[in-house]
PDB file of N, CA and C in Angstrom:
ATOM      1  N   UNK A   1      12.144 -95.982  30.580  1.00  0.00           N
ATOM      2  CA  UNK A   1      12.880 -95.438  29.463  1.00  0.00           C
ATOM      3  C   UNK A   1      14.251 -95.009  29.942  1.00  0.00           C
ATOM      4  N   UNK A   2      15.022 -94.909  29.134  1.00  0.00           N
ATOM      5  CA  UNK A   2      16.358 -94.669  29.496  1.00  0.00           C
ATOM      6  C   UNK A   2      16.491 -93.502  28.972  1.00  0.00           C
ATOM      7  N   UNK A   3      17.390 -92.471  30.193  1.00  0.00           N
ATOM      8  CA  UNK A   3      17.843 -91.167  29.851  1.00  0.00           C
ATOM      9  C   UNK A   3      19.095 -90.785  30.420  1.00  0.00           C
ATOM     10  N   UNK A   4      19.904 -90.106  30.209  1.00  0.00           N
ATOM     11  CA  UNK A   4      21.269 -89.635  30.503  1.00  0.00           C
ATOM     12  C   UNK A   4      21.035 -88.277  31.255  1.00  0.00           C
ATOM     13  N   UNK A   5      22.038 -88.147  32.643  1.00  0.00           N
ATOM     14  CA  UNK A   5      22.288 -87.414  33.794  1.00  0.00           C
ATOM     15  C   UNK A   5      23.289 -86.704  33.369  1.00  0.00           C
ATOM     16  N   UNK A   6      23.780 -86.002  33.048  1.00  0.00           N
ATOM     17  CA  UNK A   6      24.235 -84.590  33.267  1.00  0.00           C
ATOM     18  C   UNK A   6      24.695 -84.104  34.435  1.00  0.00           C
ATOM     19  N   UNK A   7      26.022 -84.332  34.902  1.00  0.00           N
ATOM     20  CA  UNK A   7      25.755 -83.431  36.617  1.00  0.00           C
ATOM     21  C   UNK A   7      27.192 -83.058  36.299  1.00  0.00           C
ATOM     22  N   UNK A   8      27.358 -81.930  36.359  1.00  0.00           N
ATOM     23  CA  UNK A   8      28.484 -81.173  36.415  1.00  0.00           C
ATOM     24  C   UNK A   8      29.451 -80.863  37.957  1.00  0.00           C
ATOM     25  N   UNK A   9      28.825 -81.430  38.765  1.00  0.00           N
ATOM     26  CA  UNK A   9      29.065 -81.211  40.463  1.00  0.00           C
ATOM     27  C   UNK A   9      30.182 -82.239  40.104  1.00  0.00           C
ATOM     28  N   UNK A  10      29.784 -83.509  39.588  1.00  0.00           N
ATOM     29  CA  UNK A  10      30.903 -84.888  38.951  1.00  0.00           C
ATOM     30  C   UNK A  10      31.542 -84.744  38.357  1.00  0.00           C
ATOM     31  N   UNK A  11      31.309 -84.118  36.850  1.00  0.00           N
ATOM     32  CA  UNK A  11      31.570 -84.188  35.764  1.00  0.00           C
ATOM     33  C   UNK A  11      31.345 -84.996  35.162  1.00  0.00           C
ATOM     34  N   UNK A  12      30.335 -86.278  35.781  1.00  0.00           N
ATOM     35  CA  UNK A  12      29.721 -87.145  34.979  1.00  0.00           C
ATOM     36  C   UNK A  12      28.942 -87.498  34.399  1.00  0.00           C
ATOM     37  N   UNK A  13      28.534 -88.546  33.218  1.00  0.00           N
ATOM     38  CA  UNK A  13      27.362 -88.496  32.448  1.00  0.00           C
ATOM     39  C   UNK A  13      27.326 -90.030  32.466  1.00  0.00           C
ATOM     40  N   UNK A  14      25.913 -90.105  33.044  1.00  0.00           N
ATOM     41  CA  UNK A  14      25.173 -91.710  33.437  1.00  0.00           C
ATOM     42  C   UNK A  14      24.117 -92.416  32.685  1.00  0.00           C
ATOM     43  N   UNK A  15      24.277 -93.248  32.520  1.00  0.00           N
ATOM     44  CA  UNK A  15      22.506 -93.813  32.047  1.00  0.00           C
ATOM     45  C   UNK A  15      21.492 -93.866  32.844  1.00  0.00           C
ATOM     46  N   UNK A  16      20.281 -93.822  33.358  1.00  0.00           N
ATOM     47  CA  UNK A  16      19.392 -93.929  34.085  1.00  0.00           C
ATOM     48  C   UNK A  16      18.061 -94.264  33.614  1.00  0.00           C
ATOM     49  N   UNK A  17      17.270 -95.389  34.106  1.00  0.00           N
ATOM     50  CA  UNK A  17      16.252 -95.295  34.049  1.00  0.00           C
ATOM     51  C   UNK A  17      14.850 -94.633  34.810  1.00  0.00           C
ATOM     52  N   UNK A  18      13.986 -93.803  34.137  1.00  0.00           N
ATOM     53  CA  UNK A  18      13.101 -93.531  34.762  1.00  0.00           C
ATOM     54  C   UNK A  18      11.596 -94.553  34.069  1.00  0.00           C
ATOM     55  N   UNK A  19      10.952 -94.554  34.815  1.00  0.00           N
ATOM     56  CA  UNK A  19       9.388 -94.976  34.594  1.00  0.00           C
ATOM     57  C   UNK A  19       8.141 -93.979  34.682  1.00  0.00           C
ATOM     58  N   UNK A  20       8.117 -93.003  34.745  1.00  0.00           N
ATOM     59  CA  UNK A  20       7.727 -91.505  35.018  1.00  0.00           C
ATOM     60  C   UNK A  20       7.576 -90.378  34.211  1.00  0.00           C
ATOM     61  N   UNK A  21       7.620 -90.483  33.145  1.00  0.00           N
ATOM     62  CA  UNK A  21       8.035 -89.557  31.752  1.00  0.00           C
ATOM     63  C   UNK A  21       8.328 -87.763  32.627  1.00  0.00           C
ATOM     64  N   UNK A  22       7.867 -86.846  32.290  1.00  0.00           N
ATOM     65  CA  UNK A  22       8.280 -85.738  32.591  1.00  0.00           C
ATOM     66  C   UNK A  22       8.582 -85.469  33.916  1.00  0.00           C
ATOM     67  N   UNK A  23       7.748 -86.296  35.460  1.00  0.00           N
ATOM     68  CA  UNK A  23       7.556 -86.604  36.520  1.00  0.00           C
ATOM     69  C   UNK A  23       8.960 -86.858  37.129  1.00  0.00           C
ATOM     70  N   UNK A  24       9.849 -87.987  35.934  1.00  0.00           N
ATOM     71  CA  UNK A  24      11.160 -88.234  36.472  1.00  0.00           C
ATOM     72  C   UNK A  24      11.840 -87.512  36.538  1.00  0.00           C
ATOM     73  N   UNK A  25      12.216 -86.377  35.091  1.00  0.00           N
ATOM     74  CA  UNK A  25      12.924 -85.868  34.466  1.00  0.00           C
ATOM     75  C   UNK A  25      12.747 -84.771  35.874  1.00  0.00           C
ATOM     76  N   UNK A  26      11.911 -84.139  36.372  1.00  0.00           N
ATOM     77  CA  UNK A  26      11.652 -82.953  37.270  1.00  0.00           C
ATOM     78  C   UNK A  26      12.482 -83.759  38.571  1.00  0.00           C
ATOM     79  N   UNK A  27      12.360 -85.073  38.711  1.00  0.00           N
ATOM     80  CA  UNK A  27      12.613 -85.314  40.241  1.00  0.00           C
ATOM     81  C   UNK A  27      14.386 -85.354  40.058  1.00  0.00           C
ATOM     82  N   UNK A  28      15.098 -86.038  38.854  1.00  0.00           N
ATOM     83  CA  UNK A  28      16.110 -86.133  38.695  1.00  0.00           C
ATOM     84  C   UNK A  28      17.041 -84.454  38.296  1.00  0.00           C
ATOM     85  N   UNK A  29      16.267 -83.803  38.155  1.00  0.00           N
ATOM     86  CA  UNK A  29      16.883 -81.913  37.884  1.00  0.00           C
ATOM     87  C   UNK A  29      16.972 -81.774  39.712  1.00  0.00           C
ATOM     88  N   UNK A  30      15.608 -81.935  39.889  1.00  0.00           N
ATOM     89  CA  UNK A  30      15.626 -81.271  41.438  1.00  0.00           C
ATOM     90  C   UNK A  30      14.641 -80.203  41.364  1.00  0.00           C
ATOM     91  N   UNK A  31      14.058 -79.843  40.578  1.00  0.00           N
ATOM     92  CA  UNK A  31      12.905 -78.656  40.530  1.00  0.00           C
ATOM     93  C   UNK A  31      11.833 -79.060  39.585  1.00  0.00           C
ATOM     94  N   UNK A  32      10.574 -78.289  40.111  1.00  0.00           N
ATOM     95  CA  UNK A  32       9.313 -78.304  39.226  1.00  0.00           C
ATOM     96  C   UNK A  32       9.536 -77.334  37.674  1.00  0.00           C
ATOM     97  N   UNK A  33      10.540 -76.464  38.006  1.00  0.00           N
ATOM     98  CA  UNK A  33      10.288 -75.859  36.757  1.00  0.00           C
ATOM     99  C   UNK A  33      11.355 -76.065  35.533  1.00  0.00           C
ATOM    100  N   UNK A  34      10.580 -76.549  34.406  1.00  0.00           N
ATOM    101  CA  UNK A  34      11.921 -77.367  33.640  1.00  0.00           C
ATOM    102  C   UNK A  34      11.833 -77.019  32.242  1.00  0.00           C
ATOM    103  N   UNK A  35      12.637 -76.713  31.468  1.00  0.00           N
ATOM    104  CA  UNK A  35      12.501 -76.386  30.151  1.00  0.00           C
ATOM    105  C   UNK A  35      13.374 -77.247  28.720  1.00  0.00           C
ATOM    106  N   UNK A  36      13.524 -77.421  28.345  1.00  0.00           N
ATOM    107  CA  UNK A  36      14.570 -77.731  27.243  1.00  0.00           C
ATOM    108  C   UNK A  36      14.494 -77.393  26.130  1.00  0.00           C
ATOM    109  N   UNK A  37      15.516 -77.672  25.201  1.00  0.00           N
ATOM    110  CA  UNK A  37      16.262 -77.513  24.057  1.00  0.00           C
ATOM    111  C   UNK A  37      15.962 -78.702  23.609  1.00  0.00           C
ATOM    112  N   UNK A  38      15.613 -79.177  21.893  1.00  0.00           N
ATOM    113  CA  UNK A  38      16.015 -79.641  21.380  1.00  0.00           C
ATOM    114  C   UNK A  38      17.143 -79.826  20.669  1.00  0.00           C
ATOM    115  N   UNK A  39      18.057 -81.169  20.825  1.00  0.00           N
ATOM    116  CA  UNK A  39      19.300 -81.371  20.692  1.00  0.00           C
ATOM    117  C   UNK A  39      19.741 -81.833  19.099  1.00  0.00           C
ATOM    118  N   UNK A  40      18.503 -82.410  18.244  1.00  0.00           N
ATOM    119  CA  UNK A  40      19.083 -83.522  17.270  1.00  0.00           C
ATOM    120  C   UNK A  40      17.652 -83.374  16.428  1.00  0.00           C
ATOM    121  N   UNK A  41      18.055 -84.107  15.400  1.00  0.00           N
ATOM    122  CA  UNK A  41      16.714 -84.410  14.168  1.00  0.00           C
ATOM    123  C   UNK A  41      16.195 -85.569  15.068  1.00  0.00           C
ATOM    124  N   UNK A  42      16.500 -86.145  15.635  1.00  0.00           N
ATOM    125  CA  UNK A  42      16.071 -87.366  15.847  1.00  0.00           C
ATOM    126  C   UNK A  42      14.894 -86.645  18.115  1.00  0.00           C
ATOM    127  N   UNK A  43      14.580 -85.820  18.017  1.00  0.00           N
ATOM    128  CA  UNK A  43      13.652 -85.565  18.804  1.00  0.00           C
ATOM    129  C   UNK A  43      14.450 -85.578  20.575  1.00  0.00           C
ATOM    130  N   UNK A  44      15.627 -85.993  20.313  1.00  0.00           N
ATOM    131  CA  UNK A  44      16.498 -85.512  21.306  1.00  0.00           C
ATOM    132  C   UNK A  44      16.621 -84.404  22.370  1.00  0.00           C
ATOM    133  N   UNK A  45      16.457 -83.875  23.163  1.00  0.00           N
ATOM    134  CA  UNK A  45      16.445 -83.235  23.887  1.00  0.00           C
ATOM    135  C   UNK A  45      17.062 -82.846  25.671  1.00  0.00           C
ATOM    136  N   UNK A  46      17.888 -81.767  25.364  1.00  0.00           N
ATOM    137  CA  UNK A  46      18.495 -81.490  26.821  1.00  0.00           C
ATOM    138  C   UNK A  46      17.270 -80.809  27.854  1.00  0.00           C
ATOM    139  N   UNK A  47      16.845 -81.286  28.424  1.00  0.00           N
ATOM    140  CA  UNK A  47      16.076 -81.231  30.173  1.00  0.00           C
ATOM    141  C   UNK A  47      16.851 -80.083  30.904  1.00  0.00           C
ATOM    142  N   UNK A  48      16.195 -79.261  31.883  1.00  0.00           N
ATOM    143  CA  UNK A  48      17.099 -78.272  32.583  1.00  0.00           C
ATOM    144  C   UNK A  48      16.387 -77.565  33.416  1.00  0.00           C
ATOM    145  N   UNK A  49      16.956 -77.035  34.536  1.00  0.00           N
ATOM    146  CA  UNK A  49      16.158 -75.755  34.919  1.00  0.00           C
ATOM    147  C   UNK A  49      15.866 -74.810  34.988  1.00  0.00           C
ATOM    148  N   UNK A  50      14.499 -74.563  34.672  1.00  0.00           N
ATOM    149  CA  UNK A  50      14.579 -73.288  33.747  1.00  0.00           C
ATOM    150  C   UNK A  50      15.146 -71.800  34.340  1.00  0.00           C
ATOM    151  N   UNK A  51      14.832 -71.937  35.564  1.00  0.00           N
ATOM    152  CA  UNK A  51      15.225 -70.764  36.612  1.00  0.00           C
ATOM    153  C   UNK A  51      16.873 -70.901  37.130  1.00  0.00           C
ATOM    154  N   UNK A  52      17.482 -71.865  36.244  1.00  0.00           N
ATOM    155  CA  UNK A  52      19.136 -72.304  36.432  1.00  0.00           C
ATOM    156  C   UNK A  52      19.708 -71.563  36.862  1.00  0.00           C
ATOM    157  N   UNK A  53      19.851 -70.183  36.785  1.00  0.00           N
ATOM    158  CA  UNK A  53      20.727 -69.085  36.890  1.00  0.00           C
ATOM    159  C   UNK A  53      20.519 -67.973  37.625  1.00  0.00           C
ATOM    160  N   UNK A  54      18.894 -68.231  37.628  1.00  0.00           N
ATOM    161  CA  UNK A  54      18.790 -67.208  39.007  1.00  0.00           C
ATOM    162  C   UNK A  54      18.732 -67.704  40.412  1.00  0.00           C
ATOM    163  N   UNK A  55      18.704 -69.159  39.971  1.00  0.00           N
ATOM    164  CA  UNK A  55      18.725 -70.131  41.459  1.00  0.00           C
ATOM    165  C   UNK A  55      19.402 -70.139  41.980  1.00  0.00           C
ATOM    166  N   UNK A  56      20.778 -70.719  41.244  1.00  0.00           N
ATOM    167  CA  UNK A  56      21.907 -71.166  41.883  1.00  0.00           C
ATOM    168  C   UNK A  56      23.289 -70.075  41.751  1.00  0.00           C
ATOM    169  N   UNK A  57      24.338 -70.319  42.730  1.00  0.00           N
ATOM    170  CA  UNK A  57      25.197 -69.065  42.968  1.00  0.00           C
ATOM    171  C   UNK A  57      26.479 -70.114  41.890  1.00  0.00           C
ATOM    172  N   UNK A  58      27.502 -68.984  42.344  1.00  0.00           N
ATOM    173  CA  UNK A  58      28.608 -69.309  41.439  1.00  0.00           C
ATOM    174  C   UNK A  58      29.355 -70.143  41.446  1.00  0.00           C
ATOM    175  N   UNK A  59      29.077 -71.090  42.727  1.00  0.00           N
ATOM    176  CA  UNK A  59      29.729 -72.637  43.204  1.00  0.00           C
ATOM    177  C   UNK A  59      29.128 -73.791  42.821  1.00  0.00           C
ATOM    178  N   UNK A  60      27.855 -73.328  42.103  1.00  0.00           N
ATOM    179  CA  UNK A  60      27.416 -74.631  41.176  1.00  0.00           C
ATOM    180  C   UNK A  60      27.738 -74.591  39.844  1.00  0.00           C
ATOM    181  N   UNK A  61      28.090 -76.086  39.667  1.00  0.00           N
ATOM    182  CA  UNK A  61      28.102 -76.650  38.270  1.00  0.00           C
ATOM    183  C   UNK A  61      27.710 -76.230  37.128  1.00  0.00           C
ATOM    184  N   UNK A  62      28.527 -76.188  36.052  1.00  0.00           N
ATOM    185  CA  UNK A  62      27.656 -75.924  34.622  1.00  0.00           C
ATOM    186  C   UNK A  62      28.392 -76.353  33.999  1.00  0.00           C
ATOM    187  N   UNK A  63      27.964 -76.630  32.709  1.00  0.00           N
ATOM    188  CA  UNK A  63      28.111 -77.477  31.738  1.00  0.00           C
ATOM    189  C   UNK A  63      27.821 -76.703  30.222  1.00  0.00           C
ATOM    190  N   UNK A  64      27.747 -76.958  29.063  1.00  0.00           N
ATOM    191  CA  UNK A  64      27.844 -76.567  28.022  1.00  0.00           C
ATOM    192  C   UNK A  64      27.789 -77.746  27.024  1.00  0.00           C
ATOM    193  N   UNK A  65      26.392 -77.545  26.043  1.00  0.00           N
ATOM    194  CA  UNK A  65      26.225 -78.961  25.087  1.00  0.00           C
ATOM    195  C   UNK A  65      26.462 -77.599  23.794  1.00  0.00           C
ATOM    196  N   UNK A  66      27.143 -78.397  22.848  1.00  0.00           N
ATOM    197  CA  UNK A  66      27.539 -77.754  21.292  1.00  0.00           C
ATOM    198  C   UNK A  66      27.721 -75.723  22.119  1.00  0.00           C
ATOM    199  N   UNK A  67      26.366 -75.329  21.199  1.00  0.00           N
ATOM    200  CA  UNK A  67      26.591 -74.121  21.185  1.00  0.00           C
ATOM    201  C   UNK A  67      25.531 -73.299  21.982  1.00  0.00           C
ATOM    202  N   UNK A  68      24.751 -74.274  22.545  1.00  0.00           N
ATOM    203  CA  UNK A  68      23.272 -74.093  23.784  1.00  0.00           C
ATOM    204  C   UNK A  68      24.234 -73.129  24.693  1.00  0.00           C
ATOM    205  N   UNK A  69      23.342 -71.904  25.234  1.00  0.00           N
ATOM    206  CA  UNK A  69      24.003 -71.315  26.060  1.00  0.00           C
ATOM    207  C   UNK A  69      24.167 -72.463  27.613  1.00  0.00           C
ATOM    208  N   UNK A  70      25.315 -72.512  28.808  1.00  0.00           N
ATOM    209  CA  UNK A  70      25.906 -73.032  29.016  1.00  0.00           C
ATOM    210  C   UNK A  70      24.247 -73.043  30.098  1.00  0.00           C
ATOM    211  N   UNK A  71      24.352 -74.390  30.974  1.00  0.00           N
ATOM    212  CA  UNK A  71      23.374 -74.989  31.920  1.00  0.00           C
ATOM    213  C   UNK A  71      23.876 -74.762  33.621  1.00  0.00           C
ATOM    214  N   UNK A  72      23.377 -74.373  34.684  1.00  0.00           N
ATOM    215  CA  UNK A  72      23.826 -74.590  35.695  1.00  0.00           C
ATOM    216  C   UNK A  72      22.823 -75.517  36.692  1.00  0.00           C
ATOM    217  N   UNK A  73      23.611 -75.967  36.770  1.00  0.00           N
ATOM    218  CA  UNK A  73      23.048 -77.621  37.571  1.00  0.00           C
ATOM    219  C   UNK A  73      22.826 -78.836  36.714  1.00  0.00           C
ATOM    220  N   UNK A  74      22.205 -79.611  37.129  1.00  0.00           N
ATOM    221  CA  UNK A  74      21.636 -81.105  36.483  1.00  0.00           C
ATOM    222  C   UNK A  74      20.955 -80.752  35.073  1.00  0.00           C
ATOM    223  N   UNK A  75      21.473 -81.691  34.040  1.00  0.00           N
ATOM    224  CA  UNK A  75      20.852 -81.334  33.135  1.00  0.00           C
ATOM    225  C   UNK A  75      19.833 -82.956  32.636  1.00  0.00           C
ATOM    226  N   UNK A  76      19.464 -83.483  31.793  1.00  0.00           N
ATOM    227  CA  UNK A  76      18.578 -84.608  31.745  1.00  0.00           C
ATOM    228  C   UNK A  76      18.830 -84.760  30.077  1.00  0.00           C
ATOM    229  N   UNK A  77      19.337 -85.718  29.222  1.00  0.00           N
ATOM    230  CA  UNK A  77      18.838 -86.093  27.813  1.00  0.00           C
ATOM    231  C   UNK A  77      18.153 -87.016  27.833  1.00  0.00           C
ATOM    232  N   UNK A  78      16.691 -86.802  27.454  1.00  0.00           N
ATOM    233  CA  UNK A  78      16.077 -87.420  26.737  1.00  0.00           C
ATOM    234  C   UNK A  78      15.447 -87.375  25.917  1.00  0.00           C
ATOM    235  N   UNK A  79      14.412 -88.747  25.407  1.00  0.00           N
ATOM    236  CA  UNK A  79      14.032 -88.659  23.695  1.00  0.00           C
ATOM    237  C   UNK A  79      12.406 -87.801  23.603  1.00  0.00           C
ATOM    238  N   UNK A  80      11.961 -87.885  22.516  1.00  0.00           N
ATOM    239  CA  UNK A  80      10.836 -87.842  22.282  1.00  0.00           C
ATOM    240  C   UNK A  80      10.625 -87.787  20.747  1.00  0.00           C
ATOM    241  N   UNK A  81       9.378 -86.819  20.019  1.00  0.00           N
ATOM    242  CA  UNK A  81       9.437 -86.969  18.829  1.00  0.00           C
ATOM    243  C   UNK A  81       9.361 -85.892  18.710  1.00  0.00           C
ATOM    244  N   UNK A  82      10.010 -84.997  17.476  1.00  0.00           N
ATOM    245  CA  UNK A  82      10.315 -83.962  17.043  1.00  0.00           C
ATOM    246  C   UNK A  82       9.138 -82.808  17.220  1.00  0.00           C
ATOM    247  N   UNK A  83       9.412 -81.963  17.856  1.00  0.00           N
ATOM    248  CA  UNK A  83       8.000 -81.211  18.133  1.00  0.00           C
ATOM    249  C   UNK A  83       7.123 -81.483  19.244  1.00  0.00           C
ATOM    250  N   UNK A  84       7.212 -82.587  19.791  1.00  0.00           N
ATOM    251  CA  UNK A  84       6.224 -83.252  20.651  1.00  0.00           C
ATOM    252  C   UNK A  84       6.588 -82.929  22.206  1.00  0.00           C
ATOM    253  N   UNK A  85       5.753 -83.033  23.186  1.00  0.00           N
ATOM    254  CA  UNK A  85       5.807 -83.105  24.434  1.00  0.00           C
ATOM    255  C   UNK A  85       6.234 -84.361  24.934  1.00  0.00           C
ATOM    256  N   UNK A  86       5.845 -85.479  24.901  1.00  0.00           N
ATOM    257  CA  UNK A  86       5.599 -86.668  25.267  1.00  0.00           C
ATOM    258  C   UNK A  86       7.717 -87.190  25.166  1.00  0.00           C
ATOM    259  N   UNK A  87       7.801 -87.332  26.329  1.00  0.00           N
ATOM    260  CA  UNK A  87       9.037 -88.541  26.378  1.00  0.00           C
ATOM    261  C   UNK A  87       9.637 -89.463  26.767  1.00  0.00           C
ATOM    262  N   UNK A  88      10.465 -89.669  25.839  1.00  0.00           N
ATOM    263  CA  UNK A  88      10.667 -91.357  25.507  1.00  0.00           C
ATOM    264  C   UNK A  88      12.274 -91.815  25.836  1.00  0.00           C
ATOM    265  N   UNK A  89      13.045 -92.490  25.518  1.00  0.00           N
ATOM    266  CA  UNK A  89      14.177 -93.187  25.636  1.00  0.00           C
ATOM    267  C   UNK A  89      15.161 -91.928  24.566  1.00  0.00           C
ATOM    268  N   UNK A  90      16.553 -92.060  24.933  1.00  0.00           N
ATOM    269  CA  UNK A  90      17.158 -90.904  24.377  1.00  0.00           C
ATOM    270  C   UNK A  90      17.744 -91.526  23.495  1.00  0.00           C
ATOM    271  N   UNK A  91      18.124 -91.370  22.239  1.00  0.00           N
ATOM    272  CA  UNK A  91      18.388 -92.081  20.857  1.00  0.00           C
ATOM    273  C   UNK A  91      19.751 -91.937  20.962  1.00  0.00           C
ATOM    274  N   UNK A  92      20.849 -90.854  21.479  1.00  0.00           N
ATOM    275  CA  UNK A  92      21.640 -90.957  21.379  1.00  0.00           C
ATOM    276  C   UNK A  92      22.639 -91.890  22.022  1.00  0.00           C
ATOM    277  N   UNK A  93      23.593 -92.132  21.775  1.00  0.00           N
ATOM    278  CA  UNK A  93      24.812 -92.891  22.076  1.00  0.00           C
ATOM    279  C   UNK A  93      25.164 -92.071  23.641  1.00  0.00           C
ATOM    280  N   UNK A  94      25.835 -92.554  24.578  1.00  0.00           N
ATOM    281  CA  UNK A  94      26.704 -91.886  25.847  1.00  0.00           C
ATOM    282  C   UNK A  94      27.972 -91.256  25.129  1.00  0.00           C
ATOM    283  N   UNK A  95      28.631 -92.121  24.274  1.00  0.00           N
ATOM    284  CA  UNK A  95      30.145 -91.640  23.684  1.00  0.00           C
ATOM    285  C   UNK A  95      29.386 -90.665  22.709  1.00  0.00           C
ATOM    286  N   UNK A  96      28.724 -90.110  22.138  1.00  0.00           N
ATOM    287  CA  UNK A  96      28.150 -88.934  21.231  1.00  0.00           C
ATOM    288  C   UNK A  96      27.684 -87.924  22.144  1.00  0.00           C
ATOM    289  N   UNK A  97      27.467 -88.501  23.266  1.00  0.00           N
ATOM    290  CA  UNK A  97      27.043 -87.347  24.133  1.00  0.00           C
ATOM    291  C   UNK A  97      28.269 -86.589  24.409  1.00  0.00           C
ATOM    292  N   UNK A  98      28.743 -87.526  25.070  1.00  0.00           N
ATOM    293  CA  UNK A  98      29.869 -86.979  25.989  1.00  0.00           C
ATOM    294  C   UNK A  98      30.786 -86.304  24.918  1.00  0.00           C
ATOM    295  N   UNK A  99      30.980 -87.002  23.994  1.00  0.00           N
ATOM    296  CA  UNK A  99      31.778 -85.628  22.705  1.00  0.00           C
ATOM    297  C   UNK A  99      31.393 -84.018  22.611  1.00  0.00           C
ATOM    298  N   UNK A 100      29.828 -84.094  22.986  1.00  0.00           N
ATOM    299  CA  UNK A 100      29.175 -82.595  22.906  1.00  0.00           C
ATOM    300  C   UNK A 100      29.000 -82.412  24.075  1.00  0.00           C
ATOM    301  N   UNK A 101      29.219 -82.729  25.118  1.00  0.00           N
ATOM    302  CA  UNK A 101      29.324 -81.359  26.306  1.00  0.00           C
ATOM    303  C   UNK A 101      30.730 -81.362  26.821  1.00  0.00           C
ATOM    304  N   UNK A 102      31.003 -79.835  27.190  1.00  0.00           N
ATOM    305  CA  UNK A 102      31.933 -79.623  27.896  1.00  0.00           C
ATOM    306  C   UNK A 102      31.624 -79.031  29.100  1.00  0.00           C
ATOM    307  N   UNK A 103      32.049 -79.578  30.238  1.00  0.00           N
ATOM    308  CA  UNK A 103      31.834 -79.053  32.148  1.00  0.00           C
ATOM    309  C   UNK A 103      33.120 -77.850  31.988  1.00  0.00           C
ATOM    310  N   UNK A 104      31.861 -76.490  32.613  1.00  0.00           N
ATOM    311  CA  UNK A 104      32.576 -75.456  32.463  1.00  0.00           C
ATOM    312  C   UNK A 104      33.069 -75.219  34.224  1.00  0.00           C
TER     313      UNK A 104
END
């Protein structure tokens, strides 16, 4: 499935495939403990870590999607279905992404 990277260390935002559903999403953050936000009607969702802020010091990366309080480190979009655990390929566009985050 295809999901979008988030890395604010770059400032870039990638396509990536994983084969791994939640398994990937943890190896591509860098930690076991992971939480997200739903992003969209369409089951969208920003990936993250959940311990983001007590982990990491003030020389890492963060980022900011719409009005989500801001992310530090790797963040992950991908899909699923509204409500659901289970995920899938991320529905959104890269150019729709990249309109909604800003690297703080």
């Amino acid at each position: 499935m295809q999901v979008f990277v988030i890395d604010p260390s770059t400032k870039d935002i990638r396509p990536t495939e994983i084969t791994d559903g939640e398994a990937g999403v943890r190896r591509l953050i860098g930690f076991d403990s992971i939480d997200f936000d739903e992003i969209d009607e369409n089951g969208d969702r920003l990936y993250f870590d959940e311990s983001c802020f007590i982990r990491h010091s003030a020389d890492v990366g963060r980022f900011r999607m719409d009005s989500l309080a801001p992310v530090a480190g790797v963040g992950i979009i991908a899909g699923g279905e509204p409500g659901g655990k289970a995920i899938a390929s991320a529905q959104i566009s890269i150019d729709a992404l990249r309109s909604r985050v800003q690297f703080l």
